[in-house]
Protein backbone atom coordinates (compact mmCIF):
# COMPACT_ATOMS: atom_id res chain seq x y z
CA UNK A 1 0.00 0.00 0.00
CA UNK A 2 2.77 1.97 0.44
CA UNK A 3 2.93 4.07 -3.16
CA UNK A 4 -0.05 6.09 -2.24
CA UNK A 5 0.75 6.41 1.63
CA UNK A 6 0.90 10.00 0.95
CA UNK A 7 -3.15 10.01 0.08
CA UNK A 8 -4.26 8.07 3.51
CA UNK A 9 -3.28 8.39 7.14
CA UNK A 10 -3.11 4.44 7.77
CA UNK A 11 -4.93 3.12 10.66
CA UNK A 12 -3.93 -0.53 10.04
CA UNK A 13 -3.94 -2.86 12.80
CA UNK A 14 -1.65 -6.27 13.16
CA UNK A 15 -3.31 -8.67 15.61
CA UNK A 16 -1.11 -10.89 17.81
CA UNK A 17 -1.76 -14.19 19.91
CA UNK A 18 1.04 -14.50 22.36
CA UNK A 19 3.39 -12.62 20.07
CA UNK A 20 2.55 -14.90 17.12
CA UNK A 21 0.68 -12.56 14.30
CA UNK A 22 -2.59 -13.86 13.81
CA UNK A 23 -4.75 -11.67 11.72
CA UNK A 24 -4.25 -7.75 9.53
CA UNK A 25 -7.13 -4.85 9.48
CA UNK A 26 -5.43 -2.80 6.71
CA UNK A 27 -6.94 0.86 7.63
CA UNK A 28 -6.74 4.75 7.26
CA UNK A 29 -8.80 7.48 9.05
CA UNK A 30 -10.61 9.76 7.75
CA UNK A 31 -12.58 12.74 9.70
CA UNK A 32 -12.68 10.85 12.98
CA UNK A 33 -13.83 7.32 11.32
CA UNK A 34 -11.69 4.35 10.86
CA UNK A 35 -12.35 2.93 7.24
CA UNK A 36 -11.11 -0.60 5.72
CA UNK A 37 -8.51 0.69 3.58
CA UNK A 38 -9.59 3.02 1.08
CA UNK A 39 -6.70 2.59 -0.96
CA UNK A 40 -7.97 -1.32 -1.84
CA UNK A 41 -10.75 -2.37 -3.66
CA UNK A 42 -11.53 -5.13 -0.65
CA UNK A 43 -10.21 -5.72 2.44
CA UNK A 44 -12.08 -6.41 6.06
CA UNK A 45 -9.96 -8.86 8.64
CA UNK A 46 -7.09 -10.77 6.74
CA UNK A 47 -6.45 -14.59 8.67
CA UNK A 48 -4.43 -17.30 7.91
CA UNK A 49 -5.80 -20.50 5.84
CA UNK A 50 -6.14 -22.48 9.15
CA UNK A 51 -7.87 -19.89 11.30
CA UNK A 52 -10.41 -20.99 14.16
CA UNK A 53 -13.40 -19.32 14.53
CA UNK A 54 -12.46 -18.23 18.13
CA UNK A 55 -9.33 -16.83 17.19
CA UNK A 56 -11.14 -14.84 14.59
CA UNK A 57 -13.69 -13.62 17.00
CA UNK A 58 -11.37 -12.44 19.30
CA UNK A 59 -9.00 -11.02 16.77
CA UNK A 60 -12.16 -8.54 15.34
CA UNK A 61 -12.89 -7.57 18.93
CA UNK A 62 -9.88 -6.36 19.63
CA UNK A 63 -9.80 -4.56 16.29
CA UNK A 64 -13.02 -2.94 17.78
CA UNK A 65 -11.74 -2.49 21.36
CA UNK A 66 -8.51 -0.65 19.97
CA UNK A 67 -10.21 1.66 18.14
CA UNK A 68 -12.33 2.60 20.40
CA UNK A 69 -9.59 3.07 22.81
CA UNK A 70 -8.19 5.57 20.61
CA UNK A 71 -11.54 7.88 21.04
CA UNK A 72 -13.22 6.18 17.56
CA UNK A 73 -16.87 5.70 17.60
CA UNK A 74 -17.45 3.99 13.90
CA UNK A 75 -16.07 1.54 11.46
CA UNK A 76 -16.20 1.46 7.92
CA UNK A 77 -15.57 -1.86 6.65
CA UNK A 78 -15.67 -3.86 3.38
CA UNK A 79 -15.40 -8.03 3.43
CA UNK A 80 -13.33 -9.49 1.05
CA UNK A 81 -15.94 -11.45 -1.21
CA UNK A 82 -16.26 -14.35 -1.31
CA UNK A 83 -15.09 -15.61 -4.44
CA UNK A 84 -11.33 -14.40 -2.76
CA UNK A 85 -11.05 -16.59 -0.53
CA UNK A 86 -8.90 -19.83 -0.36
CA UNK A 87 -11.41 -21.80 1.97
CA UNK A 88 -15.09 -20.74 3.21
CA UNK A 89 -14.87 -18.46 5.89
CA UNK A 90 -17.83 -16.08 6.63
CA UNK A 91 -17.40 -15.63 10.09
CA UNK A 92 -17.41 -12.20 9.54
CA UNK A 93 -20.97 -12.46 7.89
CA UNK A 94 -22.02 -13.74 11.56
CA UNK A 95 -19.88 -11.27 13.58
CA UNK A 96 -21.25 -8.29 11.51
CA UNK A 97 -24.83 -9.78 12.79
CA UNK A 98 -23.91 -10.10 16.23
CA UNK A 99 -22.36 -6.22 15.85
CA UNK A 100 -25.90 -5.25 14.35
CA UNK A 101 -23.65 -3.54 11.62
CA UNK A 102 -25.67 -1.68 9.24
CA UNK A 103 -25.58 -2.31 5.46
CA UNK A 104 -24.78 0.92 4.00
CA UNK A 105 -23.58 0.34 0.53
CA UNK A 106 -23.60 -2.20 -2.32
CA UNK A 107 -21.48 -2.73 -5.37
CA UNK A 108 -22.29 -5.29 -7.85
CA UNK A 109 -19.35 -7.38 -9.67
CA UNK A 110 -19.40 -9.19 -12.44
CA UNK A 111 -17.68 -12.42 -12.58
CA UNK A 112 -17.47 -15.98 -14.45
CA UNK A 113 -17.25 -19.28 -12.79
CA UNK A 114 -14.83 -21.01 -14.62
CA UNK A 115 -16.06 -24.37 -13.07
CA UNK A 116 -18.98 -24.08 -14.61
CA UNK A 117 -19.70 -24.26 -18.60
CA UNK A 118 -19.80 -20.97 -19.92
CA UNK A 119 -22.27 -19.34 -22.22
CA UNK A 120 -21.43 -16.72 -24.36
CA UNK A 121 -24.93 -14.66 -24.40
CA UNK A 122 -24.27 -12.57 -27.40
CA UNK A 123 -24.05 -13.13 -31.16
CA UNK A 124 -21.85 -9.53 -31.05
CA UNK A 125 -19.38 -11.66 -29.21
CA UNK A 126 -19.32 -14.20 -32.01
CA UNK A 127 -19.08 -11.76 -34.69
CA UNK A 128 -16.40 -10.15 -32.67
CA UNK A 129 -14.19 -12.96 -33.04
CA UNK A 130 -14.57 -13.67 -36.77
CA UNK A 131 -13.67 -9.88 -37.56
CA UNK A 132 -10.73 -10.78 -35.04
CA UNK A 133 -9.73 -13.56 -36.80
CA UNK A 134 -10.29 -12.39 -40.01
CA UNK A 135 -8.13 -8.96 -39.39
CA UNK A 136 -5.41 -11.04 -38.07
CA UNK A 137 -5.17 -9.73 -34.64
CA UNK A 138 -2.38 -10.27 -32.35
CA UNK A 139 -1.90 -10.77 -28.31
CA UNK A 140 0.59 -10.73 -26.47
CA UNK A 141 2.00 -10.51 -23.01
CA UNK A 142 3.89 -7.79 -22.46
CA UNK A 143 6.10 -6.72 -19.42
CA UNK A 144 6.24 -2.88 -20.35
CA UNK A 145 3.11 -0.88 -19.19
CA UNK A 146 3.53 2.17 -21.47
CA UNK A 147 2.37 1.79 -24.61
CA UNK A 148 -1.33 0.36 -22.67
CA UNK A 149 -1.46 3.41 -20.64
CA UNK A 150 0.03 6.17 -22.85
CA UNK A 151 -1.87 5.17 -26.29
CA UNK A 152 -5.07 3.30 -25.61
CA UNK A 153 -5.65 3.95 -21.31
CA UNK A 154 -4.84 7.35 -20.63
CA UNK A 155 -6.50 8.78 -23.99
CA UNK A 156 -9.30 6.41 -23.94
CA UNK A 157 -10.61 7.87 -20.23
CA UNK A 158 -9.62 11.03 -20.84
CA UNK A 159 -12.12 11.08 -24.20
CA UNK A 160 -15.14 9.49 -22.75
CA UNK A 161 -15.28 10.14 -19.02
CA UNK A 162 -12.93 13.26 -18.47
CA UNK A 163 -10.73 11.06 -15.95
CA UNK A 164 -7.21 9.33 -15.30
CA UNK A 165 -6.54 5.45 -14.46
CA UNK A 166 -6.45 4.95 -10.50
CA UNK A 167 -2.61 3.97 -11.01
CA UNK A 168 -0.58 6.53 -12.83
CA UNK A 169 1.60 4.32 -15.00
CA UNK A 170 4.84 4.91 -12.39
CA UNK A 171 2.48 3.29 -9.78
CA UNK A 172 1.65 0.59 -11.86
CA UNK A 173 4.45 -0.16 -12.86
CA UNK A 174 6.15 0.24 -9.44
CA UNK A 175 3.29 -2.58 -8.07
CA UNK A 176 4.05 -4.52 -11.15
CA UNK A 177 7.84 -4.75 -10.12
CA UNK A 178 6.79 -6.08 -7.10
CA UNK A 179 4.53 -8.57 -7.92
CA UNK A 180 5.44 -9.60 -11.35
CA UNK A 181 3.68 -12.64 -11.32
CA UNK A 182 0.08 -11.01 -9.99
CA UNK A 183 -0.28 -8.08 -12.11
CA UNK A 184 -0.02 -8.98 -16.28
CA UNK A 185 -0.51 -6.78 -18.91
CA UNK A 186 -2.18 -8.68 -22.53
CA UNK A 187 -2.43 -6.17 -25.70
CA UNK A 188 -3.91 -6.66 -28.99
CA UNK A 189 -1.93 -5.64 -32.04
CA UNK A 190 -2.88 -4.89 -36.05
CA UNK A 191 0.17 -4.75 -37.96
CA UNK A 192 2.08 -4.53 -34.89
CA UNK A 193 0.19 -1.34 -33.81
CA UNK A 194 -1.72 -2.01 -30.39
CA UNK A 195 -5.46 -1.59 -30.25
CA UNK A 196 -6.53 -2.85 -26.74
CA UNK A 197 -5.35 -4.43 -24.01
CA UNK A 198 -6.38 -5.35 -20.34
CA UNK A 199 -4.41 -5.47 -17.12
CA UNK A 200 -4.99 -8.48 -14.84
CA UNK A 201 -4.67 -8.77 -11.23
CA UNK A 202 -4.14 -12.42 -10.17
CA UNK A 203 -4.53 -13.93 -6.64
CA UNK A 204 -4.61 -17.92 -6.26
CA UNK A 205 -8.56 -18.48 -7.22
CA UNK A 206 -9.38 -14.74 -9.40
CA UNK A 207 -8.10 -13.36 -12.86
CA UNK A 208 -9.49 -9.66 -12.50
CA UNK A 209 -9.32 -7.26 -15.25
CA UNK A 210 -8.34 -4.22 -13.41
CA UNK A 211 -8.03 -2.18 -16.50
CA UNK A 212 -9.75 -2.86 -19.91
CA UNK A 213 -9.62 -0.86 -23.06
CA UNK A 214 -9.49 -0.35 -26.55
CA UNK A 215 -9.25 2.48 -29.50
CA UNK A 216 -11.54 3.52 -31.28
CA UNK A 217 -11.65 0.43 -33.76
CA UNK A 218 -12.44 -2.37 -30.92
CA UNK A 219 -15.95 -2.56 -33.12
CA UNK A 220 -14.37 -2.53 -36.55
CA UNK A 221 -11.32 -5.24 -35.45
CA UNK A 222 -13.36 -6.93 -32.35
CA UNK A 223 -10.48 -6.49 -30.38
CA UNK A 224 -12.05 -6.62 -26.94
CA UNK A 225 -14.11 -9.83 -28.04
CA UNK A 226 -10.89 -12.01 -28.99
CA UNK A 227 -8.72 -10.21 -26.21
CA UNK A 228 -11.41 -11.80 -23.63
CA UNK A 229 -11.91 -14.85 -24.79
CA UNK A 230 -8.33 -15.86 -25.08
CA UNK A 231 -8.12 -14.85 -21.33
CA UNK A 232 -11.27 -16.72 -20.57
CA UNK A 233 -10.84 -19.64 -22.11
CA UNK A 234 -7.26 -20.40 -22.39
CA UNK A 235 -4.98 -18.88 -20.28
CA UNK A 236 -7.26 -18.53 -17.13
CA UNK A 237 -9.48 -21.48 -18.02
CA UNK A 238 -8.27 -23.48 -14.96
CA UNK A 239 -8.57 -20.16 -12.65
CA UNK A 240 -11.99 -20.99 -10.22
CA UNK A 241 -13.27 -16.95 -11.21
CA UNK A 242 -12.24 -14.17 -13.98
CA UNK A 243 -13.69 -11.26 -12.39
CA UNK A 244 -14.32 -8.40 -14.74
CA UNK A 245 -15.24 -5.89 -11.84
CA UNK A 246 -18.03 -3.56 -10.65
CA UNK A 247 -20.28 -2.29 -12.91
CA UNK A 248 -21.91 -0.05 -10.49
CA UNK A 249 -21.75 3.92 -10.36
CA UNK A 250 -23.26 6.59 -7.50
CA UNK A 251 -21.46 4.46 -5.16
CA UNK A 252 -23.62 1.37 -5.96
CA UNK A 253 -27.11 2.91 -6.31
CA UNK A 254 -26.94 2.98 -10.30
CA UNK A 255 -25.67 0.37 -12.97
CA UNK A 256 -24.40 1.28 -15.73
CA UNK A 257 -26.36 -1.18 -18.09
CA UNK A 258 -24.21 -1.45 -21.03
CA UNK A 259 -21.39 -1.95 -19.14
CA UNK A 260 -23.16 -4.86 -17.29
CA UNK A 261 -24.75 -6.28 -20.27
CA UNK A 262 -21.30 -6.09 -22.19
CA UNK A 263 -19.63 -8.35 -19.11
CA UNK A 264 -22.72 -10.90 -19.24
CA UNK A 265 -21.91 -11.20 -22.78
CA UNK A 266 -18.99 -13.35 -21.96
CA UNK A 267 -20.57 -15.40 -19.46
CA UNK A 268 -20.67 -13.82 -16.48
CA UNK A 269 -22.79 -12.80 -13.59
CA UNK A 270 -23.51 -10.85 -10.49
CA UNK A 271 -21.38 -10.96 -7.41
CA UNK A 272 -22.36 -8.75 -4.30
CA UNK A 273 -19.62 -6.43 -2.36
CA UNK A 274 -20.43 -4.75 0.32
CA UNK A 275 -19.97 -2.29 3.10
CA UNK A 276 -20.95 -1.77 6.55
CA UNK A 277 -21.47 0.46 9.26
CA UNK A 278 -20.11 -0.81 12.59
CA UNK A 279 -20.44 1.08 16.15
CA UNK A 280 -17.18 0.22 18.22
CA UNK A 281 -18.74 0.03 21.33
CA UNK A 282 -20.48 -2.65 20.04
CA UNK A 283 -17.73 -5.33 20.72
CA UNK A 284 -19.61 -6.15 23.87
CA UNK A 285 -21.83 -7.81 21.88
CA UNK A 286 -19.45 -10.62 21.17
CA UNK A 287 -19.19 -11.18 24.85
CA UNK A 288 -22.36 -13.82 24.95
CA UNK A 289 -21.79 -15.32 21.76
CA UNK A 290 -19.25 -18.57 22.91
CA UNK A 291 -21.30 -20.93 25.64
């Protein structure tokens, strides 16, 4: 989190059992409330694999007890869905029911499940992929994040929506360098110029497509359409999800409906994230719940 410390005052909290680190809040404050990080897309209480649900009740109380200690009367926080974890584990679902933690916002993600066979909704997709083919379109994986961000990204945002990527390219590239084998960048090339491209975040069970665009022939060349399913079907085809990420806007009260009909397209459908409202002094809460 570190390359955009300078945005957040962290709050993060490392929870120990008899000096042995058992669980991470990452956190900043903001005007007297503690949020999950707002510098990640997800986040809540981090445990290990092999976690008990004691040890992750008492590790969240003491998240709450500490910051109330520190004068803190509310907590932001936003669960890692589910589709990220390595093992079920929604005790937090159950602890943010004993906290009576309100439900104050709700994001919609689209996603495929890989383990299931997947249906391509759309003849547009179809088509896609025979003007693809038939223009002789190109991917490849490519370690340098420039020519994405500076020809297609940047311009592409800038042109429709007035905005710039989340990640400046010296931030991506910076978390790239540190994770080389999480973050990948795929571009599509005619005649060796590029066209589109996507980045992809990886963790052990989710392909997300953090970044996806394409000039202003992805229709003519169906660039986005073979890009997608090359990911889909062949190099993450063994990956449990390929998330294509929120589709959601007015901080999850709209949907922007050709974005989410585009993502069906390719198979997939709607995943829930979510954020709650928690009172700290309601740790005490917890107190009953073991008998």
């Amino acid at each position: 989190m570190e390359y955009h410390k300078d945005r957040f005052q962290d709050h993060s909290l490392l929870i120990f059992k008899n000096e042995k680190l058992v669980a991470l809040f990452p956190a900043n404050i903001k005007n007297h409330i503690i949020y999950s990080h707002q510098g990640l897309t997800y986040g809540g209480l981090i445990v290990g694999k092999n976690s008990s649900f004691k040890t992750i009740l008492k590790a969240f109380k003491s998240v709450l007890e500490s910051i109330e200690s520190h004068g803190i009367e509310e907590l932001i926080i936003k669960p890692t869905p589910r589709m990220y974890h390595t093992r079920p584990s929604d005790e937090m679902d159950y602890l943010l029911f004993k906290l009576q933690a309100q439900l104050i916002r709700r994001d919609l993600s689209l996603a495929i499940d890989t383990t299931q066979p997947i249906k391509i909704s759309s003849s547009n997709r179809k088509r896609g992929l025979k003007k693809a083919y038939k223009n002789n379109l190109v991917i490849k994986e490519e370690q340098d994040l420039e020519p994405f961000w500076n020809l297609i990204l940047i311009p592409n945002l800038e042109e429709k929506h007035g905005v710039e990527p989340v990640h400046t390219l010296e931030e991506i590239s910076y978390l790239k360098s540190k994770f080389p084998k999480n973050i990948r960048q795929f571009n599509v090339y005619k005649d060796n110029n590029i066209v589109a491209g996507t980045t992809v975040f990886e963790t052990e069970k989710v392909a997300h497509a953090q970044y996806i665009s394409a000039n202003h022939t992805k229709q003519e060349f169906g660039s986005l359409d073979f890009l997608f399913h090359h990911l889909i079907h062949e190099v993450y085809a063994t990956k449990p999800y390929f998330d294509f990420g929120i589709c959601g806007e007015n901080r999850g009260q709209q949907i922007n409906s050709g974005l989410q009909a585009w993502k069906e397209s390719f198979g997939a459908s709607s995943i829930s994230h979510d954020f709650y409202s928690v009172f700290t002094r309601n740790h005490r809460l917890l107190n009953d719940i073991l008998i």
